[in-house]
N, C-alpha and C. Protein backbone atom coordinates (compact mmCIF):
# COMPACT_ATOMS: atom_id res chain seq x y z
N UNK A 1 0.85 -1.19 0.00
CA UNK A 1 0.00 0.00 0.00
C UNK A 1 0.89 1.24 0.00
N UNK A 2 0.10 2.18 -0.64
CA UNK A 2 1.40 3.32 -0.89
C UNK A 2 1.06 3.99 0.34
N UNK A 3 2.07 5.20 0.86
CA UNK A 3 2.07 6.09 1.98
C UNK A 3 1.76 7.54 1.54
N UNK A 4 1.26 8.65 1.96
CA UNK A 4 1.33 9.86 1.50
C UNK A 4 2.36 10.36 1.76
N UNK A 5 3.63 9.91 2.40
CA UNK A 5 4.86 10.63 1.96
C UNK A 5 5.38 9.87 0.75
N UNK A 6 5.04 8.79 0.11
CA UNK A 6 5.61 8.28 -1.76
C UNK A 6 5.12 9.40 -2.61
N UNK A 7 3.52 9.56 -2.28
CA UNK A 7 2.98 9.85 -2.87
C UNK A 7 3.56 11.86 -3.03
N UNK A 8 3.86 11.75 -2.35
CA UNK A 8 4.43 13.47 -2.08
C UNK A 8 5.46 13.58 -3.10
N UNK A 9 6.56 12.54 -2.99
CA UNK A 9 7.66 12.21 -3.38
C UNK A 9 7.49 11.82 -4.74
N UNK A 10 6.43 11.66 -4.90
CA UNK A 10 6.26 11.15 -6.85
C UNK A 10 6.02 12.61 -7.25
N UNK A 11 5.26 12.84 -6.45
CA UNK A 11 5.34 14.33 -6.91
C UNK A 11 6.13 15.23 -7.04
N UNK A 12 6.58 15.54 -6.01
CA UNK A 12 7.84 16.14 -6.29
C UNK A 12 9.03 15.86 -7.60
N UNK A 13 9.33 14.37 -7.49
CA UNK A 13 10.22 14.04 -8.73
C UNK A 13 9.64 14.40 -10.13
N UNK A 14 8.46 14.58 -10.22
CA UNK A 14 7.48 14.97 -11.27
C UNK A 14 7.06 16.31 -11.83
N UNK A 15 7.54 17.44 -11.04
CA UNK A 15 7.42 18.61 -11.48
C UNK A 15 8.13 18.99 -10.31
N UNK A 16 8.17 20.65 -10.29
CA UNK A 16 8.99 21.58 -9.26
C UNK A 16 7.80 22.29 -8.05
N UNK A 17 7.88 21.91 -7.03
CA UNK A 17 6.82 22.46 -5.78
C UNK A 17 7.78 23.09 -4.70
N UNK A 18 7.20 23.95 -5.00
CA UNK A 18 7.12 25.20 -3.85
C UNK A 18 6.80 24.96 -2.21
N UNK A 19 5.65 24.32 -2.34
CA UNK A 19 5.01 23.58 -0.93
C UNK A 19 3.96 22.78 -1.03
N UNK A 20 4.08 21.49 -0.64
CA UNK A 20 3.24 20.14 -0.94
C UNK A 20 2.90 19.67 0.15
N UNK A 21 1.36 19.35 0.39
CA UNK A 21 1.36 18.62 2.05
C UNK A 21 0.35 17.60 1.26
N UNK A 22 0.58 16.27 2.10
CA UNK A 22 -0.32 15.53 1.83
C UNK A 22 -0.67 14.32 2.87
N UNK A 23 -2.08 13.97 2.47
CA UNK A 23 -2.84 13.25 3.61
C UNK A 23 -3.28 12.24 2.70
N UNK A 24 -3.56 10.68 3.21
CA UNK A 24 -4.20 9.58 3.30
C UNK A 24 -3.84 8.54 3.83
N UNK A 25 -5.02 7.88 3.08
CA UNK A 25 -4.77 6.19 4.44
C UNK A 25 -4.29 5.13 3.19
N UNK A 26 -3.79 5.45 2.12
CA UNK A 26 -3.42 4.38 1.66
C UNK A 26 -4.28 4.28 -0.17
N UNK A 27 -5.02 4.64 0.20
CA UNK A 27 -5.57 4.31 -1.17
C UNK A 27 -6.89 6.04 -1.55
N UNK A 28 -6.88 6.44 -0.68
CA UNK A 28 -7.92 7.64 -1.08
C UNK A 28 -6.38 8.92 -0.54
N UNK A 29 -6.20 10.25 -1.31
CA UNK A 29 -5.34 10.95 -0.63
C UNK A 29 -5.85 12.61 -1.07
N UNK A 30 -5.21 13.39 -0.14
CA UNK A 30 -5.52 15.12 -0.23
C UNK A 30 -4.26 15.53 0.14
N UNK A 31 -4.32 16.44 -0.99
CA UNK A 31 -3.01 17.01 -1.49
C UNK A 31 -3.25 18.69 -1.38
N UNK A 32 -2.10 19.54 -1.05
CA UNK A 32 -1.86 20.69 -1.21
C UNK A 32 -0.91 20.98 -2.06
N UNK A 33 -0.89 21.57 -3.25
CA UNK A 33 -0.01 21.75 -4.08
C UNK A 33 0.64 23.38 -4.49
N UNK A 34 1.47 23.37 -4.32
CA UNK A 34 1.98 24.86 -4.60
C UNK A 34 3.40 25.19 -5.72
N UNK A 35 2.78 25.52 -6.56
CA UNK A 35 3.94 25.27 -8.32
C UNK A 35 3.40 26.19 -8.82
N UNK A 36 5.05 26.77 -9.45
CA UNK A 36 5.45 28.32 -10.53
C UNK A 36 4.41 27.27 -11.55
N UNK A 37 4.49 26.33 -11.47
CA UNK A 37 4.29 25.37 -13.18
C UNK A 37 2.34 25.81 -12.79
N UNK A 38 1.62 26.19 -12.50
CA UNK A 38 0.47 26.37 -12.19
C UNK A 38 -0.17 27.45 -12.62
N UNK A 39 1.04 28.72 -12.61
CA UNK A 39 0.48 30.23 -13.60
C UNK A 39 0.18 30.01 -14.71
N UNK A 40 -1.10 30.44 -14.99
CA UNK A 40 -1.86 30.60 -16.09
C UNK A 40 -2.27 29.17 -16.48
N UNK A 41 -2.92 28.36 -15.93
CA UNK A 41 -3.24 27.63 -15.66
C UNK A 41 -5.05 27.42 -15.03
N UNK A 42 -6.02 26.63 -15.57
CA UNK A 42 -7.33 26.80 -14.82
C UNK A 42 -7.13 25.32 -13.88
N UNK A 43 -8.31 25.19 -13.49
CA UNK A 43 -8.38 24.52 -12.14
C UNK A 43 -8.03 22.82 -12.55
N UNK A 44 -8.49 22.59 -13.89
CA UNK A 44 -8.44 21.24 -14.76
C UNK A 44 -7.07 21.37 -15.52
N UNK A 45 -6.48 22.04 -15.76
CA UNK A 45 -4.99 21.94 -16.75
C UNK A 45 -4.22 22.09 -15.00
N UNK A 46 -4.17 22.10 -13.90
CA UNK A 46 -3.54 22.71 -12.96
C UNK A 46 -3.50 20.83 -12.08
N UNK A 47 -4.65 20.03 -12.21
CA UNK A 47 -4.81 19.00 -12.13
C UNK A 47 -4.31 18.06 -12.75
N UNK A 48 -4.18 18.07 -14.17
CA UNK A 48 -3.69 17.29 -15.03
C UNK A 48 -2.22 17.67 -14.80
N UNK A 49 -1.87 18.32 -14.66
CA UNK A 49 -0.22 17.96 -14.16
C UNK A 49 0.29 18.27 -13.20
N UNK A 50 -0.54 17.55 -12.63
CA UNK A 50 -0.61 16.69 -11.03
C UNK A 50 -0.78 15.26 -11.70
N UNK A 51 -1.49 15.07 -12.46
CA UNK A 51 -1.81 13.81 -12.93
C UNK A 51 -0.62 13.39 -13.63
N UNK A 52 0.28 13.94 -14.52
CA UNK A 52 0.93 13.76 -15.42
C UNK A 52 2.13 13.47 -14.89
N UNK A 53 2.53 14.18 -13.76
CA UNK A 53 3.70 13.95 -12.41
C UNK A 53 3.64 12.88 -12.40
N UNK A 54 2.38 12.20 -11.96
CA UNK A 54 2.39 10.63 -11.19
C UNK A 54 2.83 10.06 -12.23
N UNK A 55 1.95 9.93 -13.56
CA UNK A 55 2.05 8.96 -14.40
C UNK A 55 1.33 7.64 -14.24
N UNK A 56 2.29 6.55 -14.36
CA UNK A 56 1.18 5.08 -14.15
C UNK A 56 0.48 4.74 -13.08
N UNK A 57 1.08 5.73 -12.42
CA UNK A 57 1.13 5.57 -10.40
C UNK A 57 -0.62 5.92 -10.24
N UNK A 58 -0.54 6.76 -11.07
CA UNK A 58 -2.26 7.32 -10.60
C UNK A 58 -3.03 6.18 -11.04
N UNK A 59 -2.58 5.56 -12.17
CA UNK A 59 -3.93 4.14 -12.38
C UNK A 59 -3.22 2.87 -11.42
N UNK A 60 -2.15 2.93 -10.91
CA UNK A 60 -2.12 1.37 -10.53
C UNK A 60 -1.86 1.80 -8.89
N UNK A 61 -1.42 2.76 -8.50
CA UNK A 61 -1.46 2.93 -6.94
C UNK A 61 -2.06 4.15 -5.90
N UNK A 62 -2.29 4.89 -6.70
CA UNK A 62 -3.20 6.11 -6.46
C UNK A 62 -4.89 5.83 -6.81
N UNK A 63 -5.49 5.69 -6.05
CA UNK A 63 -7.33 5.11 -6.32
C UNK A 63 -7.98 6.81 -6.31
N UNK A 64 -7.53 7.80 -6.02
CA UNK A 64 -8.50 8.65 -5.41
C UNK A 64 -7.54 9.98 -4.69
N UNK A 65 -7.36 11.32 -5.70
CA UNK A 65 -6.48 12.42 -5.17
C UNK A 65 -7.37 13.69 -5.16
N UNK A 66 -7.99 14.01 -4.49
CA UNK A 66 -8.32 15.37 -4.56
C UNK A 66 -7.08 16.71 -3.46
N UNK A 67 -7.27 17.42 -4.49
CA UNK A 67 -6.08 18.33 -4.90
C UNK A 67 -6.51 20.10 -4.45
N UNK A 68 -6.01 20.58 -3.91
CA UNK A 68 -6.35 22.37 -3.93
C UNK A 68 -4.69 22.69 -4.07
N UNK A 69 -4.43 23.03 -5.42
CA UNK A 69 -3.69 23.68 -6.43
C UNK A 69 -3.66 25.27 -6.32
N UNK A 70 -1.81 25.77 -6.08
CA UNK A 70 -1.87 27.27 -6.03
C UNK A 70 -0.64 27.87 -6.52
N UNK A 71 -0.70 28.81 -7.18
CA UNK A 71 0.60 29.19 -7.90
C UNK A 71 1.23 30.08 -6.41
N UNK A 72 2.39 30.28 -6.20
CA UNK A 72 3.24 30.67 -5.09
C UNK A 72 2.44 32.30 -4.92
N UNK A 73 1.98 33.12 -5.86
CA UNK A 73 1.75 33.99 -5.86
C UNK A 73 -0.07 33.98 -4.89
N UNK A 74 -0.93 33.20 -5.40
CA UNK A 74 -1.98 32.81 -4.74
C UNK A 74 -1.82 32.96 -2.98
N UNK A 75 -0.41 31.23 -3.31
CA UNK A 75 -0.58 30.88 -1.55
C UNK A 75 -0.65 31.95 -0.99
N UNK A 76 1.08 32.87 -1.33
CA UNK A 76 1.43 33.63 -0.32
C UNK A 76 0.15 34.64 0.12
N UNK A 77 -1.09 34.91 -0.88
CA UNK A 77 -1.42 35.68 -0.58
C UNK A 77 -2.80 35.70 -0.07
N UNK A 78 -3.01 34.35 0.58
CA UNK A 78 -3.91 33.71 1.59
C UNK A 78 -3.99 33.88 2.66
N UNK A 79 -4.59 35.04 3.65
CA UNK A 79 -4.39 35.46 5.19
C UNK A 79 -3.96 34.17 5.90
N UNK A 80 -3.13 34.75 6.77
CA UNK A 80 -2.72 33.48 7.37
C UNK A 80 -1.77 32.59 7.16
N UNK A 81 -1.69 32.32 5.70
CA UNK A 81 -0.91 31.36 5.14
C UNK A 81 0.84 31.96 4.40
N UNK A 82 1.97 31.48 5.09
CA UNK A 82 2.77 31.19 4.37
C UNK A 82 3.50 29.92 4.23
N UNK A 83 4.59 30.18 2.63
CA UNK A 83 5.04 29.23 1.56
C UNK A 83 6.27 28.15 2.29
């Protein structure tokens, strides 16, 4: 069963992140994603490569990722929140 720190880690090797947190139990996971690669980008092209990172991983060990996607410029500028 995969861990949400692989799953972090596929990610990461898969594109360039800024700040990534992630949660699950193994087969369902929630992700925070924060990538330059995300400007100009809508909510579905911002997903798909998240998807494209994983690769085969998303059909054979990933069942289930929901994602809240933010370009560095967004995060930082979320009360409360820094990168």
């Amino acid at each position: 069963m995969v861990t949400p720190e692989q799953v972090k880690t596929y990610i990461e090797q898969g594109m360039p992140c800024e700040h990534i947190e992630l949660a699950g139990d193994g087969q369902h996971f929630q992700a925070l994603i924060v990538s330059a690669e995300f400007r100009g980008r809508n909510r579905v092209q911002r997903h798909q490569r998240v998807y494209q990172a994983l690769g085969e991983r998303m059909r054979e060990e990933v069942h289930a990722l929901s994602m809240q996607t933010f370009t560095p410029e967004e995060w930082s500028a979320r009360p409360g929140e820094t990168a």
